[in-house]
C-alpha atoms as a PDB file:
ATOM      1  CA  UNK A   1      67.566  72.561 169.098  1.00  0.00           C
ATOM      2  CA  UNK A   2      67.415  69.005 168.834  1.00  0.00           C
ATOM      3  CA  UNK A   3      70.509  66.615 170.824  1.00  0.00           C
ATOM      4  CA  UNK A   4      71.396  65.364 167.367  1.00  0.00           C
ATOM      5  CA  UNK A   5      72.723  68.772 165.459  1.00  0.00           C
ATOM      6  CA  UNK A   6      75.129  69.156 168.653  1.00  0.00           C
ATOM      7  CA  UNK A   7      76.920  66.206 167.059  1.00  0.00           C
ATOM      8  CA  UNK A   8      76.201  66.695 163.641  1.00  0.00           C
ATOM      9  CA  UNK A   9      77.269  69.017 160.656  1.00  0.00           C
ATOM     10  CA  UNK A  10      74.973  70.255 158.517  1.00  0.00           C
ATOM     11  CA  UNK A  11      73.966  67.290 156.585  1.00  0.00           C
ATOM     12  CA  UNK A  12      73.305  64.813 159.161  1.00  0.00           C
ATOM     13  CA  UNK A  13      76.065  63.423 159.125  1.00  0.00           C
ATOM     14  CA  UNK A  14      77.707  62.664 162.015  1.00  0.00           C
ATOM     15  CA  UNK A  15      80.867  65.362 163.023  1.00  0.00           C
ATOM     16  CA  UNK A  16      83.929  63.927 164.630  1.00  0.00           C
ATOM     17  CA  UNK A  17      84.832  66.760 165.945  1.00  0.00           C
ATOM     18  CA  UNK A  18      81.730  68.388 167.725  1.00  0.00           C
ATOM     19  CA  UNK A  19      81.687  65.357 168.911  1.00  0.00           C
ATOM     20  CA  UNK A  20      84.759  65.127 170.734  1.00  0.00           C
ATOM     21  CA  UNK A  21      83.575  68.883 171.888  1.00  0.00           C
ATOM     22  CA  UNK A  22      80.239  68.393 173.013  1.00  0.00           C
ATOM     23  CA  UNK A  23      80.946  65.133 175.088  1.00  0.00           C
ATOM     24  CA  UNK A  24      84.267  66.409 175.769  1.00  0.00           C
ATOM     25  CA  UNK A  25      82.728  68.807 177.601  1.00  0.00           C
ATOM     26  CA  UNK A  26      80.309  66.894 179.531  1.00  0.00           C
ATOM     27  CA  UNK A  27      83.237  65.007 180.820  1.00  0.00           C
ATOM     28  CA  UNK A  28      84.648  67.902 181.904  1.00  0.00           C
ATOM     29  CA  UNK A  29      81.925  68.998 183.436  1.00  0.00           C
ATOM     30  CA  UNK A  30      81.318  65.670 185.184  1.00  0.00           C
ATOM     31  CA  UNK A  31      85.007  66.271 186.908  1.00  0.00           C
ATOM     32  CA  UNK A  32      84.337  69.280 188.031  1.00  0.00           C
ATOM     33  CA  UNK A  33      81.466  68.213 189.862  1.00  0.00           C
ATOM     34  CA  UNK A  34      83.806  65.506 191.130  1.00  0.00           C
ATOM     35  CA  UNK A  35      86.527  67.631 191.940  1.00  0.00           C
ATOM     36  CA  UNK A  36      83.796  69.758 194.585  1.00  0.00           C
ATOM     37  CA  UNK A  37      82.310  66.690 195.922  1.00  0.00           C
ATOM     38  CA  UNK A  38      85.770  64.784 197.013  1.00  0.00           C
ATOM     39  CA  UNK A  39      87.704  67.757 197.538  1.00  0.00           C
ATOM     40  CA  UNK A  40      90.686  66.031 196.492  1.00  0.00           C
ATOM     41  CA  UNK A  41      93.765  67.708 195.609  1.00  0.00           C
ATOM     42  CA  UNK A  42      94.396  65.702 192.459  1.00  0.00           C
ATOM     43  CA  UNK A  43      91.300  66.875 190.820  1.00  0.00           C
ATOM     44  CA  UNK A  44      92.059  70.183 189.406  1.00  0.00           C
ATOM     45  CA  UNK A  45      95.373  68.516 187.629  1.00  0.00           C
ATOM     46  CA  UNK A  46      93.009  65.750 186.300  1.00  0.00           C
ATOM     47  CA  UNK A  47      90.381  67.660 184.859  1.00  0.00           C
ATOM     48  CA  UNK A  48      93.080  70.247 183.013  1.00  0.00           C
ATOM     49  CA  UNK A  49      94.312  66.977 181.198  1.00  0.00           C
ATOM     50  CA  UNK A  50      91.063  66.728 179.810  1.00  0.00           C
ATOM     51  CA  UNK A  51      90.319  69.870 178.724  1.00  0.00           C
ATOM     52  CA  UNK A  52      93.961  69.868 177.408  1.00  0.00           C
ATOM     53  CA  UNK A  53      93.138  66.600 175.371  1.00  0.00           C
ATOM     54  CA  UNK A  54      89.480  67.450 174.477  1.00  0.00           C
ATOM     55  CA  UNK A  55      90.703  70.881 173.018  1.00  0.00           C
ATOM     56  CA  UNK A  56      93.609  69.294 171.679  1.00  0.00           C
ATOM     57  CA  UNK A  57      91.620  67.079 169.971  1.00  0.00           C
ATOM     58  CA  UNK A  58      89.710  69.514 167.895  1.00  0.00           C
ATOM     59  CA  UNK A  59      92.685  71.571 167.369  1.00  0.00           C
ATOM     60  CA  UNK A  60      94.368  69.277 165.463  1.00  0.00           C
ATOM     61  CA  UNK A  61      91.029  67.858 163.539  1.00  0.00           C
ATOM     62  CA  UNK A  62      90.894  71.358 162.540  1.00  0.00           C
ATOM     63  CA  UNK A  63      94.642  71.667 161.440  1.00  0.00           C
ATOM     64  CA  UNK A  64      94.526  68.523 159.951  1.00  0.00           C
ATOM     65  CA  UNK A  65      91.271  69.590 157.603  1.00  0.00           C
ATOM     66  CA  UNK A  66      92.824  72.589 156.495  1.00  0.00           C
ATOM     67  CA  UNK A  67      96.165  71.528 155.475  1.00  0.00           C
ATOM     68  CA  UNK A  68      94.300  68.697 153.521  1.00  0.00           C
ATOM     69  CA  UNK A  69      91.808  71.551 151.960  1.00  0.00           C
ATOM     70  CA  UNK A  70      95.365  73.327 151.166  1.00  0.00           C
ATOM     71  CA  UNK A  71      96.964  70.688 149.643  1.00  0.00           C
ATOM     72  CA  UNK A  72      93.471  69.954 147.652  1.00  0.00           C
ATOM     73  CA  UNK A  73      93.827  73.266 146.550  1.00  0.00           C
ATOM     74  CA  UNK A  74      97.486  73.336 145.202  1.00  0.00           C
ATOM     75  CA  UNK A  75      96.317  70.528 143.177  1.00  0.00           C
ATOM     76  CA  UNK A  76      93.852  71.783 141.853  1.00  0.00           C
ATOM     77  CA  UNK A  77      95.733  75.054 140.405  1.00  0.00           C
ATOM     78  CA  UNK A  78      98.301  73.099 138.862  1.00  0.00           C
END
């Protein structure tokens, strides 16, 4: 598996949201790592905010792309 289909869809062209996901998640994991080395008690609080926003993130790119499929739809059967 090549780095670029982590970010891509499968066209080539470039996905928003596995984006977000993929370096979402090496940010998270780069925290993490933080959080051990420092030991500081801030940490854990910081790096759930992330993975709040990074899986927020994709949640609503996902929401977003199927109400817009939905409403595509309705259209289309009228």
């Amino acid at each position: 598996m090549a780095m670029k289909e982590l970010i891509t869809n499968d066209n080539g062209r470039l996905s928003t949201t596995a984006f977000i996901q993929f370096f979402g998640a090496l940010l998270m994991a780069g925290i993490l790592v933080f959080c051990v080395w420092l030991n500081r008690s801030y940490v854990p609080e910081l790096f759930t905010t992330f993975a709040l926003f990074c899986g927020g993130g994709a949640a609503t790119k996902g929401f977003a792309t199927a109400m817009q499929n939905r409403r595509q739809q309705g259209e289309n059967s009228d």
